[in-house]
N, C-alpha and C. Protein backbone atom coordinates (compact mmCIF):
# COMPACT_ATOMS: atom_id res chain seq x y z
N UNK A 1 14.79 -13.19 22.36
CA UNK A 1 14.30 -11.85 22.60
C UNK A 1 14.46 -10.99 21.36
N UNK A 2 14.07 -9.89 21.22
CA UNK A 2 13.91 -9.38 20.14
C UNK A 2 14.59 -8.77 19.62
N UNK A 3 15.83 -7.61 20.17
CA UNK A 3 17.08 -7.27 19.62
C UNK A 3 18.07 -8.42 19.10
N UNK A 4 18.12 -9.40 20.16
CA UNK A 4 18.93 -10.48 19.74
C UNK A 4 18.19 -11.00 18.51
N UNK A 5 17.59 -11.71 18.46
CA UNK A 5 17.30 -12.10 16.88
C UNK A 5 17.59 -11.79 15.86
N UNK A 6 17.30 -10.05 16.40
CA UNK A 6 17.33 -8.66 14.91
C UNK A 6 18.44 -9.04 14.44
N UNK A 7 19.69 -8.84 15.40
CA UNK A 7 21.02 -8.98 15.23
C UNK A 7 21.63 -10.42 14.85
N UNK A 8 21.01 -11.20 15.12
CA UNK A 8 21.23 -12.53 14.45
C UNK A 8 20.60 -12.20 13.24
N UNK A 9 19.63 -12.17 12.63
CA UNK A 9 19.46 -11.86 11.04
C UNK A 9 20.46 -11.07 10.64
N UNK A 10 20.72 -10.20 10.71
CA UNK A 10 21.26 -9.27 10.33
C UNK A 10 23.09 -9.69 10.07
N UNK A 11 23.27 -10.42 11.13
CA UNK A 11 24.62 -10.79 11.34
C UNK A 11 25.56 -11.33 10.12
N UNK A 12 24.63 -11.91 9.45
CA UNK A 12 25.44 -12.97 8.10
C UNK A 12 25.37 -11.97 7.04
N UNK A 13 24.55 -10.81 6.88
CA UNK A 13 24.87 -9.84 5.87
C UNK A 13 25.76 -9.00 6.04
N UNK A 14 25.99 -8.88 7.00
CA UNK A 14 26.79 -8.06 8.17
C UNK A 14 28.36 -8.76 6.97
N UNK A 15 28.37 -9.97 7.65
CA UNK A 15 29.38 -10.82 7.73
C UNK A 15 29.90 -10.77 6.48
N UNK A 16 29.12 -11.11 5.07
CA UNK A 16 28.97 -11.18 4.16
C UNK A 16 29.93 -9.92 3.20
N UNK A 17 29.83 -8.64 3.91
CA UNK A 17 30.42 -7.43 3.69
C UNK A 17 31.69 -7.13 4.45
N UNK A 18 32.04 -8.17 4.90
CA UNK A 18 33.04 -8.06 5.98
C UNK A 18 33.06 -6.39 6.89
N UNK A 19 31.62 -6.22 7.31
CA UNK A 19 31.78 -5.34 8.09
C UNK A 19 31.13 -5.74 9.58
N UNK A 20 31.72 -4.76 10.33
CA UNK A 20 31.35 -4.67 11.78
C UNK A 20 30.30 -4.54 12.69
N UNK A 21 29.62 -5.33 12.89
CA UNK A 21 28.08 -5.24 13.51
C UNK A 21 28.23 -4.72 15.35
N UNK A 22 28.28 -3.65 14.99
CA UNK A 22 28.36 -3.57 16.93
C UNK A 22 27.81 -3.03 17.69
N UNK A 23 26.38 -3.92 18.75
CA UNK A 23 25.22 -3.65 19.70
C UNK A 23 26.13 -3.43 20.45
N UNK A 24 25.01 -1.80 21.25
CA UNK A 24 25.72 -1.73 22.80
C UNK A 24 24.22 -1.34 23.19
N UNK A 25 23.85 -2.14 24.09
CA UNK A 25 22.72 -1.83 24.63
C UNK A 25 22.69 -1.42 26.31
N UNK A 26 22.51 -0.48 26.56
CA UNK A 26 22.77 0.55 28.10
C UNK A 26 22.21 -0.64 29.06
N UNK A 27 22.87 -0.71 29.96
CA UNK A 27 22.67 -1.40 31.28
C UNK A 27 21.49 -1.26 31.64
N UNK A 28 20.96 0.18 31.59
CA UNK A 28 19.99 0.70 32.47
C UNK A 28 18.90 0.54 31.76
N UNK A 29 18.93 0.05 30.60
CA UNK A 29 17.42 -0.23 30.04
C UNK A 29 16.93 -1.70 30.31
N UNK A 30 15.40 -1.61 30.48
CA UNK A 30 14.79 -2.38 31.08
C UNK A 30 15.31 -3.75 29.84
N UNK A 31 15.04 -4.85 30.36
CA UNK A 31 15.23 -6.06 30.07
C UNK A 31 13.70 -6.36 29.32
N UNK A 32 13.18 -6.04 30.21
CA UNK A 32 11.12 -6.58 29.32
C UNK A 32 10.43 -4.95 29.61
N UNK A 33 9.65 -5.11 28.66
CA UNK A 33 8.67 -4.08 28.61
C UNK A 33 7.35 -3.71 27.26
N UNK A 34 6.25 -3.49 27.67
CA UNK A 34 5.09 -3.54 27.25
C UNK A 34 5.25 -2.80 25.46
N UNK A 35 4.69 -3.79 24.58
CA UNK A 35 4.77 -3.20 23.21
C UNK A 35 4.69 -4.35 22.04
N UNK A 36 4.96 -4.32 20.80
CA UNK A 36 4.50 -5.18 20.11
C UNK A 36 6.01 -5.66 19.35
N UNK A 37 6.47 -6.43 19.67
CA UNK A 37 8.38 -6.98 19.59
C UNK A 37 8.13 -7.72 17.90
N UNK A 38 6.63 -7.20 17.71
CA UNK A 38 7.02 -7.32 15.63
C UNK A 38 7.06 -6.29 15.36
N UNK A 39 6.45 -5.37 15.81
CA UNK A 39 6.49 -3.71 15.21
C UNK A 39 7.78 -3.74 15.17
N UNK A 40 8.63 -3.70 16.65
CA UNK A 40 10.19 -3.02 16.71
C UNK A 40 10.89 -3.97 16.21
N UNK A 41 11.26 -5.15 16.05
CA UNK A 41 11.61 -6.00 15.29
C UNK A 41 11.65 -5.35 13.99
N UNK A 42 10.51 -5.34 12.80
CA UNK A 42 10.49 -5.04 11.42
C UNK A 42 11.26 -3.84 11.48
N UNK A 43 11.36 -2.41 11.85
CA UNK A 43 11.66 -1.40 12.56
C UNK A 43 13.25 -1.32 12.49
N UNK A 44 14.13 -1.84 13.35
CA UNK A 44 14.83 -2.41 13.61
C UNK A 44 15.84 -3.42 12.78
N UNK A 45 14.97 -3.94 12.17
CA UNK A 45 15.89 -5.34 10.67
C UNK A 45 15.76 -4.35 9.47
N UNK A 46 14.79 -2.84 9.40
CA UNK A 46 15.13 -2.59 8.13
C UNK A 46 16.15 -1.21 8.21
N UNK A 47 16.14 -0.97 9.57
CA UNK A 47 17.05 -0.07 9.65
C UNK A 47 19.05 -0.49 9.70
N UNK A 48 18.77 -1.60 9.87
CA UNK A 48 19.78 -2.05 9.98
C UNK A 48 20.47 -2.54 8.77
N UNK A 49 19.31 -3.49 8.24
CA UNK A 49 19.54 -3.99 6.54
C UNK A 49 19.72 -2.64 5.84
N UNK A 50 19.20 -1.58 5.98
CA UNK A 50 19.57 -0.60 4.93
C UNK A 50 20.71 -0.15 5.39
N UNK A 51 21.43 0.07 6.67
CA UNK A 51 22.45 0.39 7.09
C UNK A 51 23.66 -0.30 6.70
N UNK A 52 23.22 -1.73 6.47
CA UNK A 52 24.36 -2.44 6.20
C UNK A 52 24.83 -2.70 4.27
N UNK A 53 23.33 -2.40 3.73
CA UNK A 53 23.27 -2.30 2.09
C UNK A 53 24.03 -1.27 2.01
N UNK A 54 23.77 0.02 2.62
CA UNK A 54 24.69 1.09 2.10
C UNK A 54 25.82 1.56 2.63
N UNK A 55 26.60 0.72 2.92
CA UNK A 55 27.76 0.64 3.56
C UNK A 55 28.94 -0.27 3.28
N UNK A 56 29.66 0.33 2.05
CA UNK A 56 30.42 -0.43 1.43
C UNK A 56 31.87 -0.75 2.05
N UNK A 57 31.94 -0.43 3.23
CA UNK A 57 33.14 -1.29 4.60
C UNK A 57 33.03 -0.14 5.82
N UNK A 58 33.75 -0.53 6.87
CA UNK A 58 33.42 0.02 8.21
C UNK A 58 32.55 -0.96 9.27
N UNK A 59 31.50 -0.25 9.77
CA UNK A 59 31.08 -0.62 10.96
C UNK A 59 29.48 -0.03 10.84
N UNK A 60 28.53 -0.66 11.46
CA UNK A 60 26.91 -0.38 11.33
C UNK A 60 27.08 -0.79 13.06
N UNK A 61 26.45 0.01 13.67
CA UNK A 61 25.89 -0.43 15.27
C UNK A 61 24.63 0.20 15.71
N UNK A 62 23.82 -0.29 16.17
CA UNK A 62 22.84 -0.27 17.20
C UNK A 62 23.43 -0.45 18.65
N UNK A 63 22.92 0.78 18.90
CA UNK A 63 22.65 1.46 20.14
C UNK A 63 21.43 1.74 21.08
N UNK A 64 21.41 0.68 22.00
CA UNK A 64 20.14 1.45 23.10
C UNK A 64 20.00 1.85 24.26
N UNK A 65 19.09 2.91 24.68
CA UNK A 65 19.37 3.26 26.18
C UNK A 65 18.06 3.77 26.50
N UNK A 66 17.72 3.99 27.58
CA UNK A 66 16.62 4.73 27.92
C UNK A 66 16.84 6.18 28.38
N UNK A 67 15.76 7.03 28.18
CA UNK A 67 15.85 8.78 28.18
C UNK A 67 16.17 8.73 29.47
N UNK A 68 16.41 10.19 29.89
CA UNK A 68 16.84 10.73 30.86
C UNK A 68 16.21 10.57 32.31
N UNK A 69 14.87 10.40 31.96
CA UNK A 69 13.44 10.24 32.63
C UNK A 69 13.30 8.72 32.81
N UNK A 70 13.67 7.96 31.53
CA UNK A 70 13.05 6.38 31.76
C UNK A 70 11.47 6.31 31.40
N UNK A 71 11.53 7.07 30.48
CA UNK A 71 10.07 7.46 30.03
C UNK A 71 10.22 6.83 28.60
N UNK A 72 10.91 6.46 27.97
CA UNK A 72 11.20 6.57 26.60
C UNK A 72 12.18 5.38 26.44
N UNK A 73 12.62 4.81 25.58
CA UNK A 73 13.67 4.10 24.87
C UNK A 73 14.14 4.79 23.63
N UNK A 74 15.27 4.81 24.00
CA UNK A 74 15.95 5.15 22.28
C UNK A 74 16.87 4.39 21.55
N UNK A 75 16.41 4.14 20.65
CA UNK A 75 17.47 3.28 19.47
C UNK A 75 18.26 4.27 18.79
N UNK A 76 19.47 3.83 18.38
CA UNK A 76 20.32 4.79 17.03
C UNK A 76 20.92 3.40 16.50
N UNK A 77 20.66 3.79 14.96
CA UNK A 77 21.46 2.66 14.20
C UNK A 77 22.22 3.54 13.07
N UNK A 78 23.57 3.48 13.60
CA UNK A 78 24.36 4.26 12.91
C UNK A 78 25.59 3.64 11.84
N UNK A 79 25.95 3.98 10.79
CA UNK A 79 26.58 3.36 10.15
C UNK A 79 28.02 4.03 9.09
N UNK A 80 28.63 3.84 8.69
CA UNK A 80 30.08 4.51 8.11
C UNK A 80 29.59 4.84 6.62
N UNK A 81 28.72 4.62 6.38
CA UNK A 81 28.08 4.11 4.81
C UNK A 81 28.19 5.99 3.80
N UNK A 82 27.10 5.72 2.91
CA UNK A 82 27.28 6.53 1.49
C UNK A 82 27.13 7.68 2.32
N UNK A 83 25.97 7.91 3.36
CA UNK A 83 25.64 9.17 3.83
C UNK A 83 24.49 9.72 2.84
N UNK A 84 24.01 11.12 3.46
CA UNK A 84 23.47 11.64 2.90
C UNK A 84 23.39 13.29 2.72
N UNK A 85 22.95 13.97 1.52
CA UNK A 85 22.51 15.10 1.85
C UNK A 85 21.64 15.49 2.26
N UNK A 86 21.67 16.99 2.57
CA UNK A 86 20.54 17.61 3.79
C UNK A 86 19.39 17.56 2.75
N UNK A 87 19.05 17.23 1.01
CA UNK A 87 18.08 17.58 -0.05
C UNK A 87 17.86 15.86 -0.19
N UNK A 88 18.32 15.31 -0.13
CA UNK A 88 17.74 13.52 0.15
C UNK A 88 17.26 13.35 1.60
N UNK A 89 17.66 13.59 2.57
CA UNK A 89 17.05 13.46 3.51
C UNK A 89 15.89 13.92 3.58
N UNK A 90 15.41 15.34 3.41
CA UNK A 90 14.27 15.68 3.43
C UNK A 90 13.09 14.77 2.24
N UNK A 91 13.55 14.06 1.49
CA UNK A 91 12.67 13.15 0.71
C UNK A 91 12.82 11.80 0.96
N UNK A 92 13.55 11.04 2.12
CA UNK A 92 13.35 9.93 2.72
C UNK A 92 12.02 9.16 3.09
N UNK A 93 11.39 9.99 4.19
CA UNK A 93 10.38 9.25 4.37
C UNK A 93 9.21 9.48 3.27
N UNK A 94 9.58 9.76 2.43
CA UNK A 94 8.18 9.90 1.07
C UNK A 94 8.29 8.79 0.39
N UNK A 95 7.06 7.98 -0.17
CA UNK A 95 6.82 6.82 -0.30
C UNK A 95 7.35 6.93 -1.66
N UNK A 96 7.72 4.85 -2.04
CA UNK A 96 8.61 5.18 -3.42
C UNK A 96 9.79 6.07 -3.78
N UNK A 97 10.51 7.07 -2.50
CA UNK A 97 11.49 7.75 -3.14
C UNK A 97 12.61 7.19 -2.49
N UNK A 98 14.15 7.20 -3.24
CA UNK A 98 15.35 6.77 -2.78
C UNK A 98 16.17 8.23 -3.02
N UNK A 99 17.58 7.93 -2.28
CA UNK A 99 18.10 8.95 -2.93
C UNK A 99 18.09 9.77 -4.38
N UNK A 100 18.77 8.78 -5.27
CA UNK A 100 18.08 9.04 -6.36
C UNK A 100 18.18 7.97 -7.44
N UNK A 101 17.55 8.34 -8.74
CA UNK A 101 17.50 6.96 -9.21
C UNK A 101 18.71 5.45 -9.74
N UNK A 102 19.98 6.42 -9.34
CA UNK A 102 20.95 5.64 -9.45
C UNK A 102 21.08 4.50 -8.28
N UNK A 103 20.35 4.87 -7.13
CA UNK A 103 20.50 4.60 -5.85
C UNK A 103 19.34 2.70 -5.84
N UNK A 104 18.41 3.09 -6.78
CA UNK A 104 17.53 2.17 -7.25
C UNK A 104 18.38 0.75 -7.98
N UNK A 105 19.15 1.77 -9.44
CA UNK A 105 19.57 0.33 -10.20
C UNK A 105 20.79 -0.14 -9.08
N UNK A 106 21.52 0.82 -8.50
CA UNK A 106 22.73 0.47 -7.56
C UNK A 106 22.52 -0.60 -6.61
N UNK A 107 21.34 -0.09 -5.85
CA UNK A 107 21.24 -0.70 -4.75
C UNK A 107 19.83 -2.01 -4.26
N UNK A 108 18.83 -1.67 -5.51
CA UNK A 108 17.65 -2.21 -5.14
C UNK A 108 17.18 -1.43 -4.14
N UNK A 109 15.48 -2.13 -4.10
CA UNK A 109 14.36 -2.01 -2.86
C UNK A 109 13.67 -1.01 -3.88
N UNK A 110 12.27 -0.52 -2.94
CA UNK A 110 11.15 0.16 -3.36
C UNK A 110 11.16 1.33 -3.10
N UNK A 111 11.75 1.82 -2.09
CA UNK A 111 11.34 3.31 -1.44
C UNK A 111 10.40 3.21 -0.22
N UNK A 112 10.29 1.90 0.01
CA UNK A 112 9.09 2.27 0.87
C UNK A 112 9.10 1.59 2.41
N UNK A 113 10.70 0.90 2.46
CA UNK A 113 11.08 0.69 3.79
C UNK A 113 11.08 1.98 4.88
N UNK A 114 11.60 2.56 4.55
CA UNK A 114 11.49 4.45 6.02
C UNK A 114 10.33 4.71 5.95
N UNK A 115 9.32 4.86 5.10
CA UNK A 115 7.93 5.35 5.21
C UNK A 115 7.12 3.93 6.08
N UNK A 116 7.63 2.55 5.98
CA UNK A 116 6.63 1.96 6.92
C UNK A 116 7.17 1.31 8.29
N UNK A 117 8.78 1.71 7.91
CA UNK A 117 9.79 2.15 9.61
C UNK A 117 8.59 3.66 10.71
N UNK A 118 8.93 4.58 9.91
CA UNK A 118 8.28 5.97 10.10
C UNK A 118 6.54 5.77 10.83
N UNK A 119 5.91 5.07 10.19
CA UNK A 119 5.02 4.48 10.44
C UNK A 119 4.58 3.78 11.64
N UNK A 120 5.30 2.64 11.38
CA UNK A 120 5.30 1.91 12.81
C UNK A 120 5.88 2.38 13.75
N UNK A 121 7.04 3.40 13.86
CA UNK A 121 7.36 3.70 15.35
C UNK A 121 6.07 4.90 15.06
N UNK A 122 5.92 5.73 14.62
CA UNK A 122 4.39 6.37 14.93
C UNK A 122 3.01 5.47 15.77
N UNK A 123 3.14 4.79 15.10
CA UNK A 123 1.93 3.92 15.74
C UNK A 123 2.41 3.05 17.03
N UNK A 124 3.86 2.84 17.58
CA UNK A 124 3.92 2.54 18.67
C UNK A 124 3.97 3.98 19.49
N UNK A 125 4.14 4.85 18.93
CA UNK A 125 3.66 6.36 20.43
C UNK A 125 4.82 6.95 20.09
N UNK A 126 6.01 6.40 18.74
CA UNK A 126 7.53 7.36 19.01
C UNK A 126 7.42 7.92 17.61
N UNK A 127 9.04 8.53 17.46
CA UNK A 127 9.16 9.67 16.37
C UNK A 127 10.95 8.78 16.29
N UNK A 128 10.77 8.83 14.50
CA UNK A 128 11.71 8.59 14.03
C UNK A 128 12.33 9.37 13.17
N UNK A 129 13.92 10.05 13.17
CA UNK A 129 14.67 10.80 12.74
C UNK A 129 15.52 10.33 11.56
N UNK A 130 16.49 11.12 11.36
CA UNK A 130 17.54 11.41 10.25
C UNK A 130 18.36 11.77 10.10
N UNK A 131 20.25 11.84 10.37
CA UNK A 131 21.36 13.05 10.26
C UNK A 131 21.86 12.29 9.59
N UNK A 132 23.33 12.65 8.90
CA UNK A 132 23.84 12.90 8.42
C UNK A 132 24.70 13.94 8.20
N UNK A 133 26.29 13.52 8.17
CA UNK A 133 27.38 14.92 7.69
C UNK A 133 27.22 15.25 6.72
N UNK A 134 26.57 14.77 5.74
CA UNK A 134 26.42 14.33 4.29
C UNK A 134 27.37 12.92 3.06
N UNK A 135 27.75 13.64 2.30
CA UNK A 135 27.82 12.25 1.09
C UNK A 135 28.86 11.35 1.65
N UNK A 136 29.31 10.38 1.70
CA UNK A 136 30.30 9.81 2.36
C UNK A 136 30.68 9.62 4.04
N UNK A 137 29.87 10.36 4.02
CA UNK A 137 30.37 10.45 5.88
C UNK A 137 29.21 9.50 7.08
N UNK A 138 28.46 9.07 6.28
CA UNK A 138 27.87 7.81 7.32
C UNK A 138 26.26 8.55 7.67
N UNK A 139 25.34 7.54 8.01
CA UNK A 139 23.94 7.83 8.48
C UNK A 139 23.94 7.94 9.99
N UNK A 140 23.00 8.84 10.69
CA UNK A 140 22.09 7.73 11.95
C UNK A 140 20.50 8.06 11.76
N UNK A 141 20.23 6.83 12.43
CA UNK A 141 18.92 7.20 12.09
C UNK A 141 18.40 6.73 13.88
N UNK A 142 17.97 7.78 14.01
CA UNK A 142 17.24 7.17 15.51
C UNK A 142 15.70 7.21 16.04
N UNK A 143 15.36 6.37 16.61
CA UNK A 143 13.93 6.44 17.34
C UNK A 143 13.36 6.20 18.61
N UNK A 144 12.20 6.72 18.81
CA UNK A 144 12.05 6.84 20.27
C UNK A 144 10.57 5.87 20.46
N UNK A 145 10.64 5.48 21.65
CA UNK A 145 9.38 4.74 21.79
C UNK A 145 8.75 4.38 23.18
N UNK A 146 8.03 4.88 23.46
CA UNK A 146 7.44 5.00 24.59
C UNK A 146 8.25 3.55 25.64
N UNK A 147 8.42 3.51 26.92
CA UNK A 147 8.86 2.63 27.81
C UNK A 147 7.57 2.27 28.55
N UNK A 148 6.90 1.20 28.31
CA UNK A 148 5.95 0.94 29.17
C UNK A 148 6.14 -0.28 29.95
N UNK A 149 6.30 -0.32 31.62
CA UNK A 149 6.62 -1.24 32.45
C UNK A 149 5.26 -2.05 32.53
N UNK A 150 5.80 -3.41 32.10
CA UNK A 150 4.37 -4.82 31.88
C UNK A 150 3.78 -5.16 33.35
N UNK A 151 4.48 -4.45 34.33
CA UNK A 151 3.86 -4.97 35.67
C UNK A 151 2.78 -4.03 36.17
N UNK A 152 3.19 -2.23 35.21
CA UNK A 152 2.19 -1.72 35.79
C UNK A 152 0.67 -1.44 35.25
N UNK A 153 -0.06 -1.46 36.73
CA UNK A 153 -1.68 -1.65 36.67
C UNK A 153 -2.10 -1.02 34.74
N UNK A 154 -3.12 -1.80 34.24
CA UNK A 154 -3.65 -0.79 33.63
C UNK A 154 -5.41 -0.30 33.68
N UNK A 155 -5.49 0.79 33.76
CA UNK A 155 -6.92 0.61 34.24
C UNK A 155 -7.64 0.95 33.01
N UNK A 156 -9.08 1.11 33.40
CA UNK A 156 -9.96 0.47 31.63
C UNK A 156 -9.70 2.21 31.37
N UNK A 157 -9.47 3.34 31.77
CA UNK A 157 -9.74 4.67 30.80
C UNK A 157 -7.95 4.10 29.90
N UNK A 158 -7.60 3.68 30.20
CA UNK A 158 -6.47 3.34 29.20
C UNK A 158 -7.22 2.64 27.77
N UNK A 159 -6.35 3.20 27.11
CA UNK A 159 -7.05 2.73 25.69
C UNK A 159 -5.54 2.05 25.03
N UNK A 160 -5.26 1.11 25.51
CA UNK A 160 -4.28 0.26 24.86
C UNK A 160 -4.77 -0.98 24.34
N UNK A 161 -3.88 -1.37 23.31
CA UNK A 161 -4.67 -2.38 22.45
C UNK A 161 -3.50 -3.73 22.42
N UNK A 162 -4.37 -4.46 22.90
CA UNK A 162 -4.07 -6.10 22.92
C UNK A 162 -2.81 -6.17 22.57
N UNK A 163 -2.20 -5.68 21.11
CA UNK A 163 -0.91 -6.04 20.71
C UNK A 163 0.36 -4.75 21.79
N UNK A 164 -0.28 -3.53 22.35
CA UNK A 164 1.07 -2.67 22.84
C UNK A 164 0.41 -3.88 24.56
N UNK A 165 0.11 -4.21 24.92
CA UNK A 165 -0.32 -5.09 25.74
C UNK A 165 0.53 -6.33 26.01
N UNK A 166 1.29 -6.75 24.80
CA UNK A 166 1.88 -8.17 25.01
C UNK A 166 3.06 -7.67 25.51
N UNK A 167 3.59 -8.40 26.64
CA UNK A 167 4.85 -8.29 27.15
C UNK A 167 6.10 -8.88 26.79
N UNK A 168 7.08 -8.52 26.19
CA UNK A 168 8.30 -8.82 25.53
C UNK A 168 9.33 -8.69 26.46
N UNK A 169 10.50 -9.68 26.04
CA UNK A 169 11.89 -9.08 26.29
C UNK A 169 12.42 -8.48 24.75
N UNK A 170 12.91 -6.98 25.13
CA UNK A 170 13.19 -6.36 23.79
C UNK A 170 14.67 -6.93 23.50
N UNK A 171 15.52 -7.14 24.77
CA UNK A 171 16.81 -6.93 25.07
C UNK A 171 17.81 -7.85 25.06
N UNK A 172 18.73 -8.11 24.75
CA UNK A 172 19.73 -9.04 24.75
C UNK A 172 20.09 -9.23 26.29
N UNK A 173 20.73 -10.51 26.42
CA UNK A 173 20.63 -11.22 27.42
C UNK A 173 22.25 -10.40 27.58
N UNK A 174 23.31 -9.90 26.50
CA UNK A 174 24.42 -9.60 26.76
C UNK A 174 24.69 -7.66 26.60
N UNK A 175 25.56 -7.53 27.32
CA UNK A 175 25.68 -6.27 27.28
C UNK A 175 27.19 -6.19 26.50
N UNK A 176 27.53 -5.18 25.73
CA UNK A 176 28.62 -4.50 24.94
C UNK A 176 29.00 -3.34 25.14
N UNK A 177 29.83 -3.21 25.73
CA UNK A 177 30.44 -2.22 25.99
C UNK A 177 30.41 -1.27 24.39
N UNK A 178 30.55 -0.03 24.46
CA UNK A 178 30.48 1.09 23.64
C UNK A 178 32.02 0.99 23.04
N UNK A 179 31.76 1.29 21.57
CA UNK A 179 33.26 1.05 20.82
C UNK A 179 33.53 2.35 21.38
N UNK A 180 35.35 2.96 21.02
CA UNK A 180 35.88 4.43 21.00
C UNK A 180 36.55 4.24 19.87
C-alpha cells in the first residue's frame, strides 16, 4: 500500500542518520480510497526525504488523519531539523530556490522538489503548507487532499479522470500510536 512503501524507502535513510522515523496514522482514516497512490506517493517520499536530509538527529514523523467532516485527509510530515525562517519560507515553493545558496553546496538537490510536491497535491484537489518556529527549531509541512470513497456512484456530470479514478490502499496495514 502506499504509505507503507513510502516509509519503507524512506526507512534506510532514516536509519542511515540514526534518526527516528515515526508514522501514526489515525484509526479513523479510511484504509482505501479514490486517487492516484503515484501522485501521493512522490508527494510524500519528497517530503519526507527532505525532512530527513535536513535533519541532522532527532525524529521526522508522518502523521495522518482525516478532517473533522471526513471530507479531506491530512498529512503532516514534521521533523526536529534546521527549520526555517518566516523570509525562506515565503520563497519555498518558487522554482530553483533553496534556502539559500549555502543550503545548495551543503545539502544538494535543485529547488524544485516543493514546487512539484505543491503541484501535485494541487492537481489532486488539496493545498499544501509551511511552519516553522524558525532556524533550528524543526519544519512541518502539511497537506490536504480531497477523501474520495471508491464505492461511491460516480455519475457522467463528474469530470474525474481515469487516474483520481483508480482505487488504492493509501494506508498501512499497522497503526502507531502518537509519540509524547
Amino acid at each position: 500500500d502506499c504509505i507503507d512503501r513510502t516509509l519503507e524507502i524512506v526507512q534506510m535513510k532514516a536509519e542511515t542518520k540514526c534518526l527516528e522515523l515515526v508514522p501514526w496514522i489515525s484509526s479513523s482514516a479510511p484504509l482505501v480510497m479514490m486517487g492516484d497512490p503515484g501522485r501521493l506517493r512522490q508527494v510524500l517520499l519528497n517530503l519526507l526525504s527532505n525532512a530527513i536530509k535536513f535533519t541532522p538527529g532527532g525524529l521526522v514523523s508522518l502523521r495522518c488523519r482525516p478532517s473533522s467532516d471526513e471530507s479531506r485527509l491530512l498529512f503532516e510530515v514534521q521533523d526536529t531539523g534546521i527549520g526555517l525562517s518566516q523570509a525562506t519560507i515565503g520563497r519555498l515553493f518558487q522554482p530553483f530556490v533553496q534556502a539559500d545558496a549555502s543550503m545548495t553546496r551543503r545539502f544538494g538537490g535543485t529547488g524544485l522538489g516543493l514546487v512539484i510536491s505543491q503541484n501535485l497535491v494541487q492537481l489532486m484537489g488539496g493545498e499544501l503548507t509551511v511552519s516553522s518556529e524558525g532556524e533550528g527549531r524543526g519544519s512541518l509541512f502539511e497537506f490536504w487532499i480531497p477523501c474520495r470513497d471508491p464505492t461511491a456512484s460516480i455519475t457522467a456530470s463528474t469530470s474525474t479522470t481515469a487516474a483520481e479514478m483508480h482505487s488504492f490502499a493509501a494506508l498501512p496495514r499497522f497503526q502507531v500510536p502518537p509519540s509524547t
